[in-house]
Protein backbone atom coordinates (compact mmCIF):
# COMPACT_ATOMS: atom_id res chain seq x y z
CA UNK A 1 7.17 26.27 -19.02
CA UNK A 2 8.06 27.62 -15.56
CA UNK A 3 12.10 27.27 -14.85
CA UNK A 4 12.77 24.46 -12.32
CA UNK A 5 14.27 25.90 -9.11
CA UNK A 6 16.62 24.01 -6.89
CA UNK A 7 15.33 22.10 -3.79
CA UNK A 8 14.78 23.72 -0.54
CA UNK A 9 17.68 25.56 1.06
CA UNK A 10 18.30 23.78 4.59
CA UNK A 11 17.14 26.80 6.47
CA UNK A 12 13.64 26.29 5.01
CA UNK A 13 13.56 23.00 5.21
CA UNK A 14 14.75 22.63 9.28
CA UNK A 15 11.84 25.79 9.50
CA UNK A 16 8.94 24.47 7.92
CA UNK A 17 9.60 21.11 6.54
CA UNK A 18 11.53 18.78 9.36
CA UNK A 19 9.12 19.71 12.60
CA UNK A 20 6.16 18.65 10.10
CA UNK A 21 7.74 15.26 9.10
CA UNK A 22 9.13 14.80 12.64
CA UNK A 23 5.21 15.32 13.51
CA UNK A 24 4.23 12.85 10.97
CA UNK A 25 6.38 10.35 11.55
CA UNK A 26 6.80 10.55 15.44
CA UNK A 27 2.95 10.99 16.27
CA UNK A 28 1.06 10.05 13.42
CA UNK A 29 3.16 6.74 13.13
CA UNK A 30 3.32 7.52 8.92
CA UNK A 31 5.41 5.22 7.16
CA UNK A 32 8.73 5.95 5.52
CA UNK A 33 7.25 5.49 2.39
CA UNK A 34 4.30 8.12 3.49
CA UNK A 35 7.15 10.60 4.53
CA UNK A 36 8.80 10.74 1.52
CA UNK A 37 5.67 11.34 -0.87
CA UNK A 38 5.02 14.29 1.81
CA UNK A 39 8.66 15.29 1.50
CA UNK A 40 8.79 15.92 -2.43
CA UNK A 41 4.68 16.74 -2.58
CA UNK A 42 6.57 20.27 -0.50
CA UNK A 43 9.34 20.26 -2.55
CA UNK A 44 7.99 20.37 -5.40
CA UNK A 45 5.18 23.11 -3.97
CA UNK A 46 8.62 25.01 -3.19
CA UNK A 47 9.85 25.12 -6.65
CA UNK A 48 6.45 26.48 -7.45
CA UNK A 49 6.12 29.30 -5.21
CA UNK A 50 9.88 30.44 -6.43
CA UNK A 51 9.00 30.86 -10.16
CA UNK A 52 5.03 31.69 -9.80
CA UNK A 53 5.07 33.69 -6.49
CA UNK A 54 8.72 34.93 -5.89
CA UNK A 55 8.69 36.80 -2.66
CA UNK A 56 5.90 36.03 -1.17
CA UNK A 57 7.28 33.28 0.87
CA UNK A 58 5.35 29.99 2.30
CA UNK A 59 3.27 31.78 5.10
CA UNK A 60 1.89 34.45 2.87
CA UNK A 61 -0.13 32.82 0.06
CA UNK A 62 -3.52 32.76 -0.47
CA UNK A 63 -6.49 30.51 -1.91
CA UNK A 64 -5.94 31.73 -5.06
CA UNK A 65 -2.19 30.61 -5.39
CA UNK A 66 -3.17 26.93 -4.79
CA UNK A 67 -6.14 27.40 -7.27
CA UNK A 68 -3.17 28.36 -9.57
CA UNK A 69 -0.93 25.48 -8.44
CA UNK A 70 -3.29 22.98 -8.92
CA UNK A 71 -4.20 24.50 -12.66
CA UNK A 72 0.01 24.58 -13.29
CA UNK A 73 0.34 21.19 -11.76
CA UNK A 74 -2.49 18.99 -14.07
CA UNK A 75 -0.09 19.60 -16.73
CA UNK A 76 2.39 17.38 -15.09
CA UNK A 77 0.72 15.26 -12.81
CA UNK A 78 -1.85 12.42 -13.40
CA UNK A 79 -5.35 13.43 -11.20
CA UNK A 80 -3.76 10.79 -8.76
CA UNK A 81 -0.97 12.37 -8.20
CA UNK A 82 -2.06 15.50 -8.15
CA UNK A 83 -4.86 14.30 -5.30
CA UNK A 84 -1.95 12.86 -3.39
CA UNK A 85 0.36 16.01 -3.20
CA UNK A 86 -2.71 18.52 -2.20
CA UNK A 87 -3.42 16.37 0.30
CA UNK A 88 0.17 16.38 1.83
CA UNK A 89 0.12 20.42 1.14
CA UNK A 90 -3.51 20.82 2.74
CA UNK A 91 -2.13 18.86 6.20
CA UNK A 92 0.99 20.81 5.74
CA UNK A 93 -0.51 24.01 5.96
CA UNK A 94 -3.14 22.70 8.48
CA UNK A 95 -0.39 21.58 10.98
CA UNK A 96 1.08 24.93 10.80
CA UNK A 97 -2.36 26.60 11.22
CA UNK A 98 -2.97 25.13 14.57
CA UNK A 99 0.59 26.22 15.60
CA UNK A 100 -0.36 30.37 13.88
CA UNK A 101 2.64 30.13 12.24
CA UNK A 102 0.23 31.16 9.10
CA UNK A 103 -3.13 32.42 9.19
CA UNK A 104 -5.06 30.08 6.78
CA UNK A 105 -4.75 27.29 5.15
CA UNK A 106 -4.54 28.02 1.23
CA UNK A 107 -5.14 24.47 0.28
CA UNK A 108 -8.49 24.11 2.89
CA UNK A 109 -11.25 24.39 0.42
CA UNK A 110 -9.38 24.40 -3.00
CA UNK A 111 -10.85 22.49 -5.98
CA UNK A 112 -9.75 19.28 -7.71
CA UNK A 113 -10.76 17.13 -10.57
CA UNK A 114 -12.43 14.55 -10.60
CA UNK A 115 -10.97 10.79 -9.52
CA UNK A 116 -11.48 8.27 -12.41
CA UNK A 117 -12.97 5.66 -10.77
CA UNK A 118 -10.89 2.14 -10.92
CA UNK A 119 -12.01 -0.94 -9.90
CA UNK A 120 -9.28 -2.64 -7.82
CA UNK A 121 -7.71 -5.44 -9.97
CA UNK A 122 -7.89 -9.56 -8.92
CA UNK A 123 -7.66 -12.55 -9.87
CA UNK A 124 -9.95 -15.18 -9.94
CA UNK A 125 -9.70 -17.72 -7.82
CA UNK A 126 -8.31 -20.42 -10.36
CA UNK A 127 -5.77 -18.30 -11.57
CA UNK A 128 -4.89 -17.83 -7.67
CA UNK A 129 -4.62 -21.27 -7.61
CA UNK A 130 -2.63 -21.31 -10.50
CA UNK A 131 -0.24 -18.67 -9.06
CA UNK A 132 0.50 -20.13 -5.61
CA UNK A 133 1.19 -23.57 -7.39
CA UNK A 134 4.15 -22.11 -9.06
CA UNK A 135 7.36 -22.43 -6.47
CA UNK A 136 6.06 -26.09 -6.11
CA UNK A 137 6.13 -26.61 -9.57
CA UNK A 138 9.52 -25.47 -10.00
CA UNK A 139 10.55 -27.21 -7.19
CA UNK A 140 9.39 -30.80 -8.70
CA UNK A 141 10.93 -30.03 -11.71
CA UNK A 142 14.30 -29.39 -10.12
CA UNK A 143 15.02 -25.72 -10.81
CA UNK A 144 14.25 -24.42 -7.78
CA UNK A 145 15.39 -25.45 -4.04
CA UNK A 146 13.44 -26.27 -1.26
CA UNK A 147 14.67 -22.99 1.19
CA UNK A 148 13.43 -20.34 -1.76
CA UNK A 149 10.30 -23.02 -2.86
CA UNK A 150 9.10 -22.60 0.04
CA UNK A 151 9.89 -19.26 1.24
CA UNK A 152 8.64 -17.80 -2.27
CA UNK A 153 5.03 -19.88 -1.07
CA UNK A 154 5.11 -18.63 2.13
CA UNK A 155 5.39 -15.19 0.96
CA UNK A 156 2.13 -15.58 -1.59
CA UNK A 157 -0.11 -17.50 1.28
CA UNK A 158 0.37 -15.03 3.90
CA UNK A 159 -0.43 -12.54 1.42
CA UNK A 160 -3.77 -13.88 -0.22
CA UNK A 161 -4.08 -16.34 2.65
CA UNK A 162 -4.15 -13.32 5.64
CA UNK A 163 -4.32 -10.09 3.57
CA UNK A 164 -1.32 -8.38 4.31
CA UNK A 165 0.32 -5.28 2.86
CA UNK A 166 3.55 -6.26 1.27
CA UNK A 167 5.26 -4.32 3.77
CA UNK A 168 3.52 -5.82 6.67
CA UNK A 169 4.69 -8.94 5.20
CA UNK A 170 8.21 -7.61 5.05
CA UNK A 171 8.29 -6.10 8.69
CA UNK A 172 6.59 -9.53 10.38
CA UNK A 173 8.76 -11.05 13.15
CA UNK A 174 8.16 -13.80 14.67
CA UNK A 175 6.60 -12.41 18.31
CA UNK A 176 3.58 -11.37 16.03
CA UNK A 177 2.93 -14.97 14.86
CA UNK A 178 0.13 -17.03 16.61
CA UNK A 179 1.14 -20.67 15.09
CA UNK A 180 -1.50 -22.58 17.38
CA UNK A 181 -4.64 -20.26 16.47
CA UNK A 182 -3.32 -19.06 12.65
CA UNK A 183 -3.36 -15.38 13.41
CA UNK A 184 -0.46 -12.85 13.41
CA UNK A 185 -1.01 -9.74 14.43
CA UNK A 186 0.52 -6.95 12.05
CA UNK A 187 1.01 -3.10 11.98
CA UNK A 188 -0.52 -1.24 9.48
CA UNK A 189 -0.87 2.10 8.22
CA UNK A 190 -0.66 4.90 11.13
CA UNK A 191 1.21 1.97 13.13
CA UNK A 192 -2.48 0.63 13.84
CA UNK A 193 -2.27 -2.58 15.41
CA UNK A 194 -4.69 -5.78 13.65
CA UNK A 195 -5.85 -9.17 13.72
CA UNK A 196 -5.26 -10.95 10.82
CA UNK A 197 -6.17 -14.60 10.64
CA UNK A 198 -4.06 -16.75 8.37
CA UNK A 199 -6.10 -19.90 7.19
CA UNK A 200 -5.36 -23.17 7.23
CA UNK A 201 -3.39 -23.66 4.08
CA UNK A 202 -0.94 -20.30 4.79
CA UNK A 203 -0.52 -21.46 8.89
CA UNK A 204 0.32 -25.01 7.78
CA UNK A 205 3.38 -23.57 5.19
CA UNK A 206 3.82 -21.09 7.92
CA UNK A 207 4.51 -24.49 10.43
CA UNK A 208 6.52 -26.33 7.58
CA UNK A 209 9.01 -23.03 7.07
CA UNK A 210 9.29 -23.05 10.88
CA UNK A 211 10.19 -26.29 11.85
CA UNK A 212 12.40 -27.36 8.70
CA UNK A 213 13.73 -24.45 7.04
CA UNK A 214 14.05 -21.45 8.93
CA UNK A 215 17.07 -20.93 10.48
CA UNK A 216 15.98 -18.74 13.30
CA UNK A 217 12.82 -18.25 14.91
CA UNK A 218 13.30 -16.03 18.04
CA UNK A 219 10.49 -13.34 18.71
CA UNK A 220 12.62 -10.59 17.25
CA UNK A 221 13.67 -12.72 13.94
CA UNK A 222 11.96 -11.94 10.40
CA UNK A 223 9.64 -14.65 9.33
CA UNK A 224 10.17 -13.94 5.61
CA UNK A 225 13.98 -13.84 4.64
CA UNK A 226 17.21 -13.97 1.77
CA UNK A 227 18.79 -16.79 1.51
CA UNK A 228 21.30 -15.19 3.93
CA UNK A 229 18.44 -15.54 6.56
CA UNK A 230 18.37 -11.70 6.28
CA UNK A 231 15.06 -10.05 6.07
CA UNK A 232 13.44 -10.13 2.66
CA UNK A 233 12.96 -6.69 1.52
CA UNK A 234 9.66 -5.30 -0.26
CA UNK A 235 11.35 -5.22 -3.27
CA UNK A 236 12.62 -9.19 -3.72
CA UNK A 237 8.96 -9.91 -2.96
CA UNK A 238 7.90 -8.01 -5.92
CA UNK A 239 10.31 -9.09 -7.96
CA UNK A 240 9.94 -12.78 -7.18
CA UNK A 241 5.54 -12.34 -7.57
CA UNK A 242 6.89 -11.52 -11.61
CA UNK A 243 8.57 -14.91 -11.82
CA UNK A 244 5.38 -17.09 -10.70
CA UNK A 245 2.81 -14.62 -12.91
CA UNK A 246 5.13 -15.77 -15.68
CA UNK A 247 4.70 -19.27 -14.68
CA UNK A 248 1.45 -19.07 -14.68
CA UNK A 249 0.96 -16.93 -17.42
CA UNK A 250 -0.85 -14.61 -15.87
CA UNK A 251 -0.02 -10.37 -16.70
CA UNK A 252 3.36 -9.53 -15.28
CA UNK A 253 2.63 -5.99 -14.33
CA UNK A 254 0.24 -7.57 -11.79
CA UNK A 255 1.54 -5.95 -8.12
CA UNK A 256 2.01 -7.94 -4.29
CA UNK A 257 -1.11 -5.54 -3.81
CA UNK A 258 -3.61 -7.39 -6.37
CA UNK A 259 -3.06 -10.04 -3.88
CA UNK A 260 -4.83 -8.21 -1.24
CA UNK A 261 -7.29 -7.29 -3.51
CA UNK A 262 -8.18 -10.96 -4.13
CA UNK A 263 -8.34 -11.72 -0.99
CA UNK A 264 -10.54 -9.18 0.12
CA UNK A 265 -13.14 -9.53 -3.35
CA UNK A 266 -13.10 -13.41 -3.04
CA UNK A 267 -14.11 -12.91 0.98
CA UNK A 268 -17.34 -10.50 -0.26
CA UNK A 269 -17.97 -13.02 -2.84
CA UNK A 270 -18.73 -15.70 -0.66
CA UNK A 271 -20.64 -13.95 1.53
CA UNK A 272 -18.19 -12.27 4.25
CA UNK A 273 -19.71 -9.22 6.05
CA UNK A 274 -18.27 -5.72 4.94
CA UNK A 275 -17.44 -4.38 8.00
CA UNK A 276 -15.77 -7.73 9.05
CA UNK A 277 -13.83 -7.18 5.76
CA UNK A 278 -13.40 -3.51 6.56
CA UNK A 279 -11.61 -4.56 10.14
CA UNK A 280 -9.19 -7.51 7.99
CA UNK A 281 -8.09 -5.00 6.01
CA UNK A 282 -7.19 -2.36 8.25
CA UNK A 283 -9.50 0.31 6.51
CA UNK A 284 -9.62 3.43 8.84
CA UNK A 285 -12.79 3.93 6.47
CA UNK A 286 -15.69 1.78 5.31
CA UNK A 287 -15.93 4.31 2.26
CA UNK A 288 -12.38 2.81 1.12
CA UNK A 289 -13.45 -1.11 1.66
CA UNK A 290 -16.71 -0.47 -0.49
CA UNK A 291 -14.87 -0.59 -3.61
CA UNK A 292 -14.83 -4.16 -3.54
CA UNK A 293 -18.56 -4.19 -3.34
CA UNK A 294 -18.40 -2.82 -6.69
CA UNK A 295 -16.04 -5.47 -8.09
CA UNK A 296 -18.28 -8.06 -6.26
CA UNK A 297 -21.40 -6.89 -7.81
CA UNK A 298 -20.14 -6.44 -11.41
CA UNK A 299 -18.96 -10.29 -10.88
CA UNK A 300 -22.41 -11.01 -10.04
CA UNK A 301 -23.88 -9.53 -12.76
CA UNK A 302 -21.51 -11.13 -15.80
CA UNK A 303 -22.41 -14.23 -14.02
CA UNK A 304 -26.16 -13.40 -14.40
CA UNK A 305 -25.91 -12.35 -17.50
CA UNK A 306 -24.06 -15.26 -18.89
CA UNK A 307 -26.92 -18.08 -16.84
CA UNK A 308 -30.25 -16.43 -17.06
CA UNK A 309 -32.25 -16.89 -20.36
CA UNK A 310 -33.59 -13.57 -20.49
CA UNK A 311 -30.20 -11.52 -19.21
């Protein structure tokens, strides 16, 4: 096992890491969240070089040491992962290609294994139903009041009810709410502007938490806040998802995400185009929306097999 170096002296890092993140985040529009999996993908490609190819420094290395990085790196690193941080490396080295600070790009043609493929998880739409019945449940039964009720249904309809990212959710302000027509318009990934409409169940909570519980409502305020009217951060709305899976009884490792999965599988279910899917989602890529096709289609088939006589 290869000794674990420290992280990147601040000389390297203002040299060959910051103008690449700067790039990233200034241009690109990446997310924090983006920036930081970028950030310790080259960290961790640091430590490597130090222990497996002392002296040969970042600009010097060749196909053959990221063939040799990726065969050190399956050892600790699910294929996911390991997908993830080549990627970051490969634009790393590309951005610095364009700019000859190094003469190829090791990670440019460099094999990987194989994705698993994973069907996206979702749930059904009775156990949705079950799910976003849970703050007014608690509410009814008196252990729970009306503000976080409320807010904590809110937070599931515009989630299964428009299809938002959890942190889309968490970044909405009020300017990019349409209350009339039902629609908010959200920034996604790469700071790509969409149309997402709401439906009528998630726009009429939406009206409820405007007019009788929100405090403020101004074009810059958060829609979706603490009970200190600050804005709710990803990690509450995680955290309070657990507490209504419980309710339901439904499994608790169950992510915000699964939501937008189950929005997007019930839509192809009945009927919904892809490509109008495709542009709900925010999906630079059809290729990444046709999962759901699959989930769609093996739905189709259990319910085949279960009706027809000679399934």
């Amino acid at each position: 096992m290869t000794k674990q170096l420290s992280s990147p002296p601040p000389a390297v890092v203002a040299e060959w890491l910051t103008p690449f993140l700067d790039y990233l985040g200034n241009e690109r529009r990446y997310s924090g969240y983006t920036l930081r999996n970028y950030r310790q993908a080259f960290e961790d490609f640091w430590r490597w070089v130090g222990t497996s190819a002392p002296g040969r420094g970042l600009g010097a290395l060749e196909p053959r040491d990221a063939r040799d990085f990726v065969i050190e790196a399956q050892r600790r690193f699910g294929r996911r992962t390991l997908h993830n941080h080549v990627s970051a490396l490969r634009a790393f080295y590309k951005f610095w290609l364009v700019r000859e600070k190094v003469a190829r790009n090791p990670f440019a043609s460099v094999p990987l294994p194989r994705l698993e493929k994973r069907l996206p998880q979702f749930l059904t739409e009775t156990q949705m139903r079950d799910l976003l019945a849970g703050p007014q449940r608690l509410l009814d039964a008196g252990s729970l009041d009306a503000f976080t009720a409320w807010r904590d249904r809110l937070v599931m309809e515009l989630l299964y009810g428009g299809g938002l990212r959890v942190s889309e959710l968490a970044g909405l302000n009020y300017a990019q709410v349409d209350l009339e027509n039902g629609v908010a318009r959200v920034l996604g990934k790469g700071r790509k502007e969409r149309l997402c409409p709401l439906g009528r169940v998630a726009t009429a909570v939406l009206v409820k938490w405007c007019t009788e519980l929100a405090r403020a409502t101004a074009p810059g305020s958060p829609v979706v806040v603490t009970a200190q009217h600050r804005r709710l951060p990803v990690r509450a709305v995680q955290l309070l998802l657990k507490r209504y899976l419980a309710l339901a009884g439904l499994p608790p490792d169950l992510t915000p995400h699964k939501l937008r999965h189950s929005y997007a599988t019930h839509l192809l279910n009945a009927g919904a185009d892809l490509r109008l899917v495709q542009e709900l989602l925010g999906h630079a890529s059809l290729n990444t929306t046709q999962i759901y096709t699959h989930v769609s289609t093996a739905r189709l088939k259990e319910i085949y097999r279960k009706a027809h006589p000679r399934a």
